[in-house]
C-alpha atoms as a PDB file:
ATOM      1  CA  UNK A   1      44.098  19.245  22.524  1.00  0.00           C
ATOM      2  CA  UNK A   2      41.034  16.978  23.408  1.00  0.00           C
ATOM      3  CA  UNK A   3      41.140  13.963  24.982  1.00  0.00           C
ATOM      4  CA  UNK A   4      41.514  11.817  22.132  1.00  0.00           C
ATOM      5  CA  UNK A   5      44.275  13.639  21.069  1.00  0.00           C
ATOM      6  CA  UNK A   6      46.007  13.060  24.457  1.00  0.00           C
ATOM      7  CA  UNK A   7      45.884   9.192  24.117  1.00  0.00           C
ATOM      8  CA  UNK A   8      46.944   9.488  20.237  1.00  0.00           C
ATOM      9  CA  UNK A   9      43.195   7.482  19.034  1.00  0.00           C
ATOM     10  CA  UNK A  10      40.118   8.526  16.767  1.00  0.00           C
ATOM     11  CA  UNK A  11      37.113   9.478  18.056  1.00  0.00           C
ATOM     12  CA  UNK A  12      35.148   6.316  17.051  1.00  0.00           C
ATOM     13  CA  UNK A  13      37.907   4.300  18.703  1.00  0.00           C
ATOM     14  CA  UNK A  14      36.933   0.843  21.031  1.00  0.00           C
ATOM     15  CA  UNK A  15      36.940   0.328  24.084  1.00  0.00           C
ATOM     16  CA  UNK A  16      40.234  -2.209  23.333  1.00  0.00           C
ATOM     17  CA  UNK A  17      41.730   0.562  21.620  1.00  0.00           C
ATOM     18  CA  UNK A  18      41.866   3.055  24.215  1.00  0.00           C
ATOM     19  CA  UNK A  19      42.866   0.802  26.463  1.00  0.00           C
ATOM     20  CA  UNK A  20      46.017  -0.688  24.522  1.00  0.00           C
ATOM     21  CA  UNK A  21      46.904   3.134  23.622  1.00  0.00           C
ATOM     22  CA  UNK A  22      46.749   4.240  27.445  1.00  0.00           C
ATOM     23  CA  UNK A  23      49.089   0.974  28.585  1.00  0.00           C
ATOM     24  CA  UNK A  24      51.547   2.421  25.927  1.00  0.00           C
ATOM     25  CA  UNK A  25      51.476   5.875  26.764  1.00  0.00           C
ATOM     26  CA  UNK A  26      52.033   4.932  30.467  1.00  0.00           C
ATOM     27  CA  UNK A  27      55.260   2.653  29.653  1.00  0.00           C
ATOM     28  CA  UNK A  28      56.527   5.243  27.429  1.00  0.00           C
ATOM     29  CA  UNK A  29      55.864   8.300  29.863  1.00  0.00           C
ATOM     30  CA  UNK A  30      56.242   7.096  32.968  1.00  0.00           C
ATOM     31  CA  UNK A  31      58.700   8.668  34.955  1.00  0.00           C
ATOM     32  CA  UNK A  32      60.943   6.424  35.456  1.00  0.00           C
ATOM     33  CA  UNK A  33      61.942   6.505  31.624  1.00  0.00           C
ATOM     34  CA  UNK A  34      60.580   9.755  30.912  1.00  0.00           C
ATOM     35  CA  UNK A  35      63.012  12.203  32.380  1.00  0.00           C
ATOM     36  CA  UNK A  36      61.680  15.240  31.515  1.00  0.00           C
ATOM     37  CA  UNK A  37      60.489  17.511  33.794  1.00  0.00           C
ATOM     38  CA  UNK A  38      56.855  17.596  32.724  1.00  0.00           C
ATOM     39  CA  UNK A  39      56.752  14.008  33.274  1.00  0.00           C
ATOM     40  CA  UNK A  40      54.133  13.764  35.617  1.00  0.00           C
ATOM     41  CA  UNK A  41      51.731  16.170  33.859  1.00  0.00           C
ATOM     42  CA  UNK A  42      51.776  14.238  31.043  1.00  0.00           C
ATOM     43  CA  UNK A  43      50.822  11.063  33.079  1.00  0.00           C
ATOM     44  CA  UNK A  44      48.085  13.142  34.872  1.00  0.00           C
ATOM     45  CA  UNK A  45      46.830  14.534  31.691  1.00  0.00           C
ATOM     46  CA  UNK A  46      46.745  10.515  30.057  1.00  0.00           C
ATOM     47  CA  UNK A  47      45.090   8.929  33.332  1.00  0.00           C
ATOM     48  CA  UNK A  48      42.619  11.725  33.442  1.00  0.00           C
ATOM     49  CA  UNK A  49      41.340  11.019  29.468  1.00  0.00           C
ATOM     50  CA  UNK A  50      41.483   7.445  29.962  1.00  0.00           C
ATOM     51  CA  UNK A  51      39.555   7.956  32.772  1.00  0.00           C
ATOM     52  CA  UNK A  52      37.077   9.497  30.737  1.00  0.00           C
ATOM     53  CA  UNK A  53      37.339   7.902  27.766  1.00  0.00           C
ATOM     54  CA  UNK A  54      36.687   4.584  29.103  1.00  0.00           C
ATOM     55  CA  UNK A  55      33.700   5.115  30.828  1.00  0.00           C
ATOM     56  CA  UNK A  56      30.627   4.904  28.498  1.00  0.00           C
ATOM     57  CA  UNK A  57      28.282   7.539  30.267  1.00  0.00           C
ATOM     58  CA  UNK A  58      31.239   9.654  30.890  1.00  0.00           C
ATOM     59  CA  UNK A  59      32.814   9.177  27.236  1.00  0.00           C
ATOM     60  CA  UNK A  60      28.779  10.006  25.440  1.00  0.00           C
ATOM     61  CA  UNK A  61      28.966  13.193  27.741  1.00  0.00           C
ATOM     62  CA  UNK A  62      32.402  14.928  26.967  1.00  0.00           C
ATOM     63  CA  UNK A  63      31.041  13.457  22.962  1.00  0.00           C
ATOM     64  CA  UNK A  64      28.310  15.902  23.093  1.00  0.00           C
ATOM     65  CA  UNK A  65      30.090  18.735  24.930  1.00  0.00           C
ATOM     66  CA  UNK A  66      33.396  18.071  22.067  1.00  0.00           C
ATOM     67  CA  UNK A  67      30.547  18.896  19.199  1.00  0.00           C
ATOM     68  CA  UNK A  68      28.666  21.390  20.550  1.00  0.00           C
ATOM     69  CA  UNK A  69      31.920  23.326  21.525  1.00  0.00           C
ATOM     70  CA  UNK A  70      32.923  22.514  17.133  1.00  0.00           C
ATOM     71  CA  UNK A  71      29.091  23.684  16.452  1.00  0.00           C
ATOM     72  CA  UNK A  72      29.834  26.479  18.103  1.00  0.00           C
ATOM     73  CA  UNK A  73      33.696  27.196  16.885  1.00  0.00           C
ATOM     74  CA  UNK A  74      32.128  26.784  13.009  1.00  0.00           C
ATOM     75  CA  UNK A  75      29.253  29.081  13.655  1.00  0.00           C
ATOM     76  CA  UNK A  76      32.155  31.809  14.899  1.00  0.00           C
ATOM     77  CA  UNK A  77      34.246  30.964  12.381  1.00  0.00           C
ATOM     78  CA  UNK A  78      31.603  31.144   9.769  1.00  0.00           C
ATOM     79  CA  UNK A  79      31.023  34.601  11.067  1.00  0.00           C
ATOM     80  CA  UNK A  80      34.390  35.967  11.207  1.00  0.00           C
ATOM     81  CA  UNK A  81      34.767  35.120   7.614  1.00  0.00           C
ATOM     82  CA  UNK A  82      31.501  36.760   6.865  1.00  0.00           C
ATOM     83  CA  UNK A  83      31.845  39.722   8.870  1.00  0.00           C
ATOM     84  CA  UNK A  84      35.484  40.739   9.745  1.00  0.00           C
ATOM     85  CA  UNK A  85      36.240  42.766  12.514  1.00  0.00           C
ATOM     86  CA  UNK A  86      39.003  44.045  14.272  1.00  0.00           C
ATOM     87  CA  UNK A  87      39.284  41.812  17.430  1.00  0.00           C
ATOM     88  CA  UNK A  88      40.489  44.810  19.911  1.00  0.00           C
ATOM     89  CA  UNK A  89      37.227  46.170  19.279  1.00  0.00           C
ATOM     90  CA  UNK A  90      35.360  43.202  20.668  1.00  0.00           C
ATOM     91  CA  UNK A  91      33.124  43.330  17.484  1.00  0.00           C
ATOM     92  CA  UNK A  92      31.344  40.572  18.475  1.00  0.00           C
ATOM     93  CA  UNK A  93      29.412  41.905  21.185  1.00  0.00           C
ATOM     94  CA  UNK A  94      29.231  45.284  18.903  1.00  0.00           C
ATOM     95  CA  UNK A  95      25.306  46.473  18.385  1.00  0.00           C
ATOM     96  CA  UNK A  96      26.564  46.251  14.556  1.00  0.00           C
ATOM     97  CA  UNK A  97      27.109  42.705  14.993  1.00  0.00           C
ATOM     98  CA  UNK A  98      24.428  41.635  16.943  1.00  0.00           C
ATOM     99  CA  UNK A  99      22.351  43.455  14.327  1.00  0.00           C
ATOM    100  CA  UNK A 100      23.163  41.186  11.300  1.00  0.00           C
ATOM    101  CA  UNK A 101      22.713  38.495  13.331  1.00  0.00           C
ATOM    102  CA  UNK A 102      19.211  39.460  14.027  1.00  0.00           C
ATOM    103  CA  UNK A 103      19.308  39.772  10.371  1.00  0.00           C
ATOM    104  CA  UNK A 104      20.356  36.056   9.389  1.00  0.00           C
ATOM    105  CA  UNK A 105      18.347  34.380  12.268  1.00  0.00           C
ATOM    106  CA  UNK A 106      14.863  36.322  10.562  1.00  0.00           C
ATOM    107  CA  UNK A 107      16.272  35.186   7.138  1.00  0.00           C
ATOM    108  CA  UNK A 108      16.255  31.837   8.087  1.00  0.00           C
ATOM    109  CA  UNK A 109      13.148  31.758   9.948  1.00  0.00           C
ATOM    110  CA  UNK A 110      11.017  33.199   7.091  1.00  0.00           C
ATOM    111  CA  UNK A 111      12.857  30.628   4.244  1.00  0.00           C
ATOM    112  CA  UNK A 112      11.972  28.039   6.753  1.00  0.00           C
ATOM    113  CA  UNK A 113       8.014  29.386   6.978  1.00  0.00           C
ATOM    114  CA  UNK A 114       8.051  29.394   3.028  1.00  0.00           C
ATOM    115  CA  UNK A 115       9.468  25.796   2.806  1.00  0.00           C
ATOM    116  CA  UNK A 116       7.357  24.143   5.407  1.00  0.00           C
ATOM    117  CA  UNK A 117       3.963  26.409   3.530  1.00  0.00           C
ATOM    118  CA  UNK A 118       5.096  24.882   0.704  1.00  0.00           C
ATOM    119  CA  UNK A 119       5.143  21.416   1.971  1.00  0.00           C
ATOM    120  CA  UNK A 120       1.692  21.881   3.520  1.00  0.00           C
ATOM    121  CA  UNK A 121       0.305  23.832   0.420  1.00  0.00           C
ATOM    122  CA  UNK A 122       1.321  20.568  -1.604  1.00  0.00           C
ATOM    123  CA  UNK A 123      -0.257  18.376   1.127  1.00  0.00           C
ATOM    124  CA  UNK A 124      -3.473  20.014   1.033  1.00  0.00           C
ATOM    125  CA  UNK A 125      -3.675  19.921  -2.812  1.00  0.00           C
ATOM    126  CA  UNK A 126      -2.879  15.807  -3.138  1.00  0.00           C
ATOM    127  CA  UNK A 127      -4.540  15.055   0.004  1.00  0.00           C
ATOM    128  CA  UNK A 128      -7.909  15.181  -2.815  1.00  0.00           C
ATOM    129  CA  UNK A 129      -6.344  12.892  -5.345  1.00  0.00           C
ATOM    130  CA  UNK A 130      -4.781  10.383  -2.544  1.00  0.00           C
ATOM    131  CA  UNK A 131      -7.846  10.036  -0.988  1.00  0.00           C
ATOM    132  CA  UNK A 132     -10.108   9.647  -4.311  1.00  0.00           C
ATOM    133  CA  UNK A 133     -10.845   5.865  -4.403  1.00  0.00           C
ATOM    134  CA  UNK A 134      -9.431   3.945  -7.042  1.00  0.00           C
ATOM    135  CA  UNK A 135     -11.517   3.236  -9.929  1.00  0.00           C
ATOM    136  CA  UNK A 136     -12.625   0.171  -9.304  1.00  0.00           C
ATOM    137  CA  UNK A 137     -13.465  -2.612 -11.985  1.00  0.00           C
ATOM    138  CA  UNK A 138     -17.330  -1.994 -11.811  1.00  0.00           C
ATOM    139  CA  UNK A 139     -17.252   1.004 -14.097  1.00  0.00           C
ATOM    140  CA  UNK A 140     -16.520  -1.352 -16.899  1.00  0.00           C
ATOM    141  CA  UNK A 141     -20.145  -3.120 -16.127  1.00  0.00           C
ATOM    142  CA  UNK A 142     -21.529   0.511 -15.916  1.00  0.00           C
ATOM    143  CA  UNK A 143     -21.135   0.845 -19.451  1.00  0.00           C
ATOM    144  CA  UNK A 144     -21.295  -2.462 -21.173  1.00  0.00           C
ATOM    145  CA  UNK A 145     -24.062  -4.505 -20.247  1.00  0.00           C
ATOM    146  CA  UNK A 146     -22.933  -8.928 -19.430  1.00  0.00           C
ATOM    147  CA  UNK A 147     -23.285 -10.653 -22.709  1.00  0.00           C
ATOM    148  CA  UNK A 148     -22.113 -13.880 -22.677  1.00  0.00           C
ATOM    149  CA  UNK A 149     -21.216 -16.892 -19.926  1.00  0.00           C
ATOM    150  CA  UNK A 150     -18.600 -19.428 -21.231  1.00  0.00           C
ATOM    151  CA  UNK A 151     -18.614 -17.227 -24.850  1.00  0.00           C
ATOM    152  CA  UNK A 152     -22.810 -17.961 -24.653  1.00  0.00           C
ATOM    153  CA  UNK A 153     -25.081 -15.198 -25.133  1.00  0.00           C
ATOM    154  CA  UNK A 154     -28.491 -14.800 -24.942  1.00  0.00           C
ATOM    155  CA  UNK A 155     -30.336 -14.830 -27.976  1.00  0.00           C
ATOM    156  CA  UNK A 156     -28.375 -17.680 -29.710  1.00  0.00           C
ATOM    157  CA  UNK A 157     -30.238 -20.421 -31.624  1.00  0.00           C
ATOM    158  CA  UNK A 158     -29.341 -24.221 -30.755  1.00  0.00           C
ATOM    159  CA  UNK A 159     -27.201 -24.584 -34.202  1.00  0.00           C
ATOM    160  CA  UNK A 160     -25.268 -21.077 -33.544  1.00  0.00           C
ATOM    161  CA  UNK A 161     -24.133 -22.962 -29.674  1.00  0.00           C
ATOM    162  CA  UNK A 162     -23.724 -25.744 -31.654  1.00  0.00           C
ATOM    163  CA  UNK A 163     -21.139 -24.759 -34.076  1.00  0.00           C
ATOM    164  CA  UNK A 164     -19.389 -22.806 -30.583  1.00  0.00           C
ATOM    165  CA  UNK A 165     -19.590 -25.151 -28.183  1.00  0.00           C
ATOM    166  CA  UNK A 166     -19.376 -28.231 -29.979  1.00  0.00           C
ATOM    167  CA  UNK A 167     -22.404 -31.390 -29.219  1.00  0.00           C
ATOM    168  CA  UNK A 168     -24.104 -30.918 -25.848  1.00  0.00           C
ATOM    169  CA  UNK A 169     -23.762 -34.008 -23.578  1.00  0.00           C
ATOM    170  CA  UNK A 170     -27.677 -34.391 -23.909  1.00  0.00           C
ATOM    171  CA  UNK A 171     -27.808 -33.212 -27.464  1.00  0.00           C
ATOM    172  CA  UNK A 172     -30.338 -36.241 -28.364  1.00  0.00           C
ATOM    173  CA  UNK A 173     -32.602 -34.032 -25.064  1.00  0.00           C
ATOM    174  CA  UNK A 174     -35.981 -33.800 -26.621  1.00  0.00           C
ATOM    175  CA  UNK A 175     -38.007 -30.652 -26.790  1.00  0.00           C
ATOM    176  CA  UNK A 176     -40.396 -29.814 -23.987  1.00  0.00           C
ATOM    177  CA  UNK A 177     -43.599 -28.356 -24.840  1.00  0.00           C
ATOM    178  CA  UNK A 178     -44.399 -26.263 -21.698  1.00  0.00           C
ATOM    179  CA  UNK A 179     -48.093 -25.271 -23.424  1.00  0.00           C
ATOM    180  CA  UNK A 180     -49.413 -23.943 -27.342  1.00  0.00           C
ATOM    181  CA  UNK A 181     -47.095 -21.252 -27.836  1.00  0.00           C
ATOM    182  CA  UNK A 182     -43.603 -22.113 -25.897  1.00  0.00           C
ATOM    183  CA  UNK A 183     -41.360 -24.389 -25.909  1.00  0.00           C
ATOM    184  CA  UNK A 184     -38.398 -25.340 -23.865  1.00  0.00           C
ATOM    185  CA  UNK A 185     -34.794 -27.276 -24.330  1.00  0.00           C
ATOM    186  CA  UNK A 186     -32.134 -27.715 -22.183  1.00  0.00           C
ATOM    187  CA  UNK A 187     -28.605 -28.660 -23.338  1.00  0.00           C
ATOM    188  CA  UNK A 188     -25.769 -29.726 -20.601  1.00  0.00           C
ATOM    189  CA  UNK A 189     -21.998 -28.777 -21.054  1.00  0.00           C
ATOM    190  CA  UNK A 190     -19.383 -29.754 -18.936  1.00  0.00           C
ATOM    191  CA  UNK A 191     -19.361 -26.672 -16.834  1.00  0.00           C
ATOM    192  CA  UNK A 192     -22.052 -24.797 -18.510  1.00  0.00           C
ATOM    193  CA  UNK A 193     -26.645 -25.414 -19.266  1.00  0.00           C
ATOM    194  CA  UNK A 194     -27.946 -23.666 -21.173  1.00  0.00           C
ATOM    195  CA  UNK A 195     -31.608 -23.045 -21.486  1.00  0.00           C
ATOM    196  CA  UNK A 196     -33.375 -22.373 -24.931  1.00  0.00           C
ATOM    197  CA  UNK A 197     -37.344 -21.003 -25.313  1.00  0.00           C
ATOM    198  CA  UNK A 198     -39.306 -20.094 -28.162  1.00  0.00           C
ATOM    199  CA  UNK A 199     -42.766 -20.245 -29.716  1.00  0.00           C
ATOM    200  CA  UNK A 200     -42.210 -23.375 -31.399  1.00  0.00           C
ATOM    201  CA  UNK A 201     -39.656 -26.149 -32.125  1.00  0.00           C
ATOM    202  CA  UNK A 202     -37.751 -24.152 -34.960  1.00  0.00           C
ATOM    203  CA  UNK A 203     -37.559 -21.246 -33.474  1.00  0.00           C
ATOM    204  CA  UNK A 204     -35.850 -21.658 -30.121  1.00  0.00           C
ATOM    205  CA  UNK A 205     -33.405 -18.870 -28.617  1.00  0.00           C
ATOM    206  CA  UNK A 206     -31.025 -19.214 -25.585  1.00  0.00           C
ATOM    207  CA  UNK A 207     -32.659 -17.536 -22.538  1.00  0.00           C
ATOM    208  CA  UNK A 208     -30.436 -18.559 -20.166  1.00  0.00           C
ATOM    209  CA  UNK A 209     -27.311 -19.466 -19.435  1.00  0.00           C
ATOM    210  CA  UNK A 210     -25.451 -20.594 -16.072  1.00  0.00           C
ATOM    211  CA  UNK A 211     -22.095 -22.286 -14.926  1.00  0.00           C
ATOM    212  CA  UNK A 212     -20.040 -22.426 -11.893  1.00  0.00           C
ATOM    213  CA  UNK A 213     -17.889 -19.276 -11.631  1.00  0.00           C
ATOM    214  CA  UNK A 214     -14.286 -20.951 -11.613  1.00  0.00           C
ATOM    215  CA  UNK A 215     -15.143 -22.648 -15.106  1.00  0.00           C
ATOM    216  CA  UNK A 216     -17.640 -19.820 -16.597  1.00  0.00           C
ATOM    217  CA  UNK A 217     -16.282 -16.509 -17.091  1.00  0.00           C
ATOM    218  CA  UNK A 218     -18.564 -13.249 -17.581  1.00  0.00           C
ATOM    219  CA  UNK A 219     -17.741 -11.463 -20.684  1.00  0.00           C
ATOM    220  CA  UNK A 220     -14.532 -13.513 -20.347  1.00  0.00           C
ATOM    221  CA  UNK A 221     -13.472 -12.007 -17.286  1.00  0.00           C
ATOM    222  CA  UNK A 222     -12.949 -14.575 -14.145  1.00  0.00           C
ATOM    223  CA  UNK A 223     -12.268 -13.737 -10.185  1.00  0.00           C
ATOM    224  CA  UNK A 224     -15.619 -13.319  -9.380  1.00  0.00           C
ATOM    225  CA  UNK A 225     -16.224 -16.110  -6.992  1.00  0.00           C
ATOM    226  CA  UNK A 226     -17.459 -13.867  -3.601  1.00  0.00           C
ATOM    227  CA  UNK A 227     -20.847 -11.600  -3.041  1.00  0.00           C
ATOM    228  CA  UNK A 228     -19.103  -9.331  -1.614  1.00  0.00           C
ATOM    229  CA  UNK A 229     -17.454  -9.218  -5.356  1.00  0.00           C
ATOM    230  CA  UNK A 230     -20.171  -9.384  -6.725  1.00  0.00           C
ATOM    231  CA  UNK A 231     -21.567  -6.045  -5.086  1.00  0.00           C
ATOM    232  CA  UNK A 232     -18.266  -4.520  -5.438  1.00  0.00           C
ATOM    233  CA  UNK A 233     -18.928  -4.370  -9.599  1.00  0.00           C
ATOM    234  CA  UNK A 234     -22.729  -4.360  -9.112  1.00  0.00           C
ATOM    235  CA  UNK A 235     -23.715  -3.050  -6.568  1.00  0.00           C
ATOM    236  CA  UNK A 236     -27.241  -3.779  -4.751  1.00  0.00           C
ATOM    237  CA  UNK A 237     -29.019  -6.441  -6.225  1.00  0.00           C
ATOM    238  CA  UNK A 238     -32.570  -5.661  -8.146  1.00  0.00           C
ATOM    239  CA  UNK A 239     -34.121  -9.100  -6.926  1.00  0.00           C
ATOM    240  CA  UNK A 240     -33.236 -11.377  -4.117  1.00  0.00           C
ATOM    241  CA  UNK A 241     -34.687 -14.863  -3.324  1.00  0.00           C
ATOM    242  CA  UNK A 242     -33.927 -16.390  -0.305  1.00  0.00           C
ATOM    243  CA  UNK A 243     -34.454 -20.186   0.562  1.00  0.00           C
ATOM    244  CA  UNK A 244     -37.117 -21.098   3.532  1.00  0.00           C
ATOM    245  CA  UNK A 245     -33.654 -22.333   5.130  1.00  0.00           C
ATOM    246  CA  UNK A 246     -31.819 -19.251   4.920  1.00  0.00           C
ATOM    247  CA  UNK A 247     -28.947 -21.233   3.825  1.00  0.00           C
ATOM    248  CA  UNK A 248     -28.928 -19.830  -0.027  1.00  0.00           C
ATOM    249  CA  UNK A 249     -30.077 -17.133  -2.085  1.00  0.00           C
ATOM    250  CA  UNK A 250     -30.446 -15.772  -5.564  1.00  0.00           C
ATOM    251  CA  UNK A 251     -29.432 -11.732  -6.614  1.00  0.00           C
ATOM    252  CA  UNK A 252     -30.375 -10.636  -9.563  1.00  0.00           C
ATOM    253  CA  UNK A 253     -29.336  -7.292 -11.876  1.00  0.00           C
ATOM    254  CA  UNK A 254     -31.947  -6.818 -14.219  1.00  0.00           C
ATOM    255  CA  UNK A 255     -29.215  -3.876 -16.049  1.00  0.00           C
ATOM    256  CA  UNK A 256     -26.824  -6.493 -16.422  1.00  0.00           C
ATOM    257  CA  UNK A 257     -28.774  -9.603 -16.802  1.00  0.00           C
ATOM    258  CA  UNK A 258     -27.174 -11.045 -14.299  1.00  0.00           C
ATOM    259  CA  UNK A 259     -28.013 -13.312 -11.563  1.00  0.00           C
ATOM    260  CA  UNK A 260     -26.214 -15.218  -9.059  1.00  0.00           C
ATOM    261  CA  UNK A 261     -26.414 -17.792  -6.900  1.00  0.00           C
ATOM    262  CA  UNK A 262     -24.604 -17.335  -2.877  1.00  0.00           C
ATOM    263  CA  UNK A 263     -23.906 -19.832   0.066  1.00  0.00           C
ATOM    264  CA  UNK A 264     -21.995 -18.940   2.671  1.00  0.00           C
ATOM    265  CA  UNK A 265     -21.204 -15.770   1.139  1.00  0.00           C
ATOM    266  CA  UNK A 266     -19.509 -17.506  -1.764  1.00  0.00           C
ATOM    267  CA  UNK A 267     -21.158 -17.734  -5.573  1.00  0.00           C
ATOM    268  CA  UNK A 268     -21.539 -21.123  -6.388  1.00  0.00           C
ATOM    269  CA  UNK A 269     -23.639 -20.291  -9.728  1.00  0.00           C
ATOM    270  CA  UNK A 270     -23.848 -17.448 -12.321  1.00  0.00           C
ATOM    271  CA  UNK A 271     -26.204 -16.891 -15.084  1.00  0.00           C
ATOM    272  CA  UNK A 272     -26.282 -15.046 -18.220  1.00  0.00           C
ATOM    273  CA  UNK A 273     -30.845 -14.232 -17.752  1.00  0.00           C
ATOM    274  CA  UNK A 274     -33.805 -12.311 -19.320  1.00  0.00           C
ATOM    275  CA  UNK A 275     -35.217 -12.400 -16.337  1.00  0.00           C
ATOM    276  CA  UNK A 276     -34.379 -12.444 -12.843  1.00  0.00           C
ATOM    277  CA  UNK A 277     -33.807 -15.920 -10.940  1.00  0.00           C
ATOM    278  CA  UNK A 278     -36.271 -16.760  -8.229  1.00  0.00           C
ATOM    279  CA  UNK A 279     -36.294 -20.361  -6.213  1.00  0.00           C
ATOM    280  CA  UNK A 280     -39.276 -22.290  -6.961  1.00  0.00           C
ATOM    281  CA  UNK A 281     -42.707 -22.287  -5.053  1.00  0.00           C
ATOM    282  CA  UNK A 282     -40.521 -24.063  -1.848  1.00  0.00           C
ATOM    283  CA  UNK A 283     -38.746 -20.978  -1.263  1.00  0.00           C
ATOM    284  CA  UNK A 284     -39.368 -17.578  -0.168  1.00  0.00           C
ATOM    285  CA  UNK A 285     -38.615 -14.089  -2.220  1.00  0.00           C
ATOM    286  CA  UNK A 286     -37.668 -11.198  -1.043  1.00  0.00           C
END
């Protein structure tokens, strides 16, 4: 009988618990109502477990000693069942039995070698995969090359952006002659210009096209708005122009005919281009 048993409580009982069960036990076998002659064992036996019991340090203790003792009475038990023997022949310390116990412990330790291999075989072979970096969106711009700003591509005559975009705010612009053989228009949008070259007056073609990222999507996809971004699905710039201040700058990807404009780290243009985009003779390229 353990201790708990003594003062009639479970073994996950309070601290009030075990105290309201000992004042009961006392009244009900103390001696001067308990006449029988093991009286006062009883009452040693109850003071000792309350004793015990109520002391936290003391009560974690005899916890630990009460389950090794039922680890212990399982693993015997476990092994009578298994292995019978006659108890008059003190089996248990036989070199028969101590032999299949050799036996089991070995058992055990090589299923426990197979399972932990196991785990690490499995670790080593998705330790490649976990570690691959994810795909990221750039590969999509690795194979398709940017095409259109707003829905504008290059290429486009003024009647084709027309009949997309609708009249240009400065539709009535007139056509710039820049010398002989080119030409030069540029039409205004609300978040959009778009600039239109050509050899002469009828046959102008968009050559470039640029908006502010939040309203302009590449290819119709929007986010971009960072150059860190922008290298991220990129990468390293063919062309940069720097201003004399330092304070913007222009990358450009030839592949992609692409070209942005950065301050502070943050794109506050982007253009659809033939060409790459260069500040004028007051800046600096690098």
């Amino acid at each position: 009988m353990n201790l708990y048993e003594i003062l009639h409580v479970a073994e996950d009982a309070p601290e009030e618990i075990i105290k309201l069960a000992y004042k009961g036990l006392v009244q009900k076998y103390h001696p001067d109502r308990y006449k029988a002659n093991d009286a006062n064992q009883k009452m040693v036996a109850i003071r000792n477990a309350y004793e015990v019991l109520i002391d936290p340090i003391q009560r974690k203790a005899y916890d630990e000693k009460l389950k090794k003792n039922r680890e212990q009475f399982n693993v015997k038990q476990k092994l009578d069942i298994e292995y019978p023997y006659n108890k008059q022949d003190d089996f248990i310390n036989s070199p028969e039995y101590k032999a299949k116990k050799e036996v089991l412990t070995k058992k055990k330790k090589k299923k426990r070698l197979i399972y932990f291999g196991c785990i690490l075989l499995i670790i080593v072979i998705a330790i490649p995969f976990i570690m691959q970096p994810k795909p990221a969106e750039e590969s999509y711009f690795n194979e398709v090359e940017i095409s259109t700003i707003d829905g504008v591509s290059l290429g486009m005559s003024p009647v084709e952006v027309t009949l997309l975009k609708g009249q240009a705010e400065n539709s009535s612009e007139k056509i710039n002659k820049i010398h002989d053989d080119l030409y030069h228009l540029r039409w205004n949008y609300d978040f959009i210009n778009i600039d239109f070259i050509g050899p002469n007056e009828n046959d102008l073609k968009t050559s470039r096209v640029c908006g502010t990222p939040i309203h302009a999507s590449i290819n119709n996809i929007v986010g971009i708005s960072t150059e860190k971004e922008v290298n991220l699905f990129f990468g390293k710039p063919d062309h940069i122009s720097i201003h004399k201040d330092g304070l913007s700058k222009w990358i450009s990807y030839e592949k992609y005919n692409a070209a942005f404009e950065v301050e502070k780290e943050n794109i506050v243009y982007s253009c659809l281009d033939e060409d790459y985009i260069a500040y004028e003779e007051e800046y600096k390229g690098v």
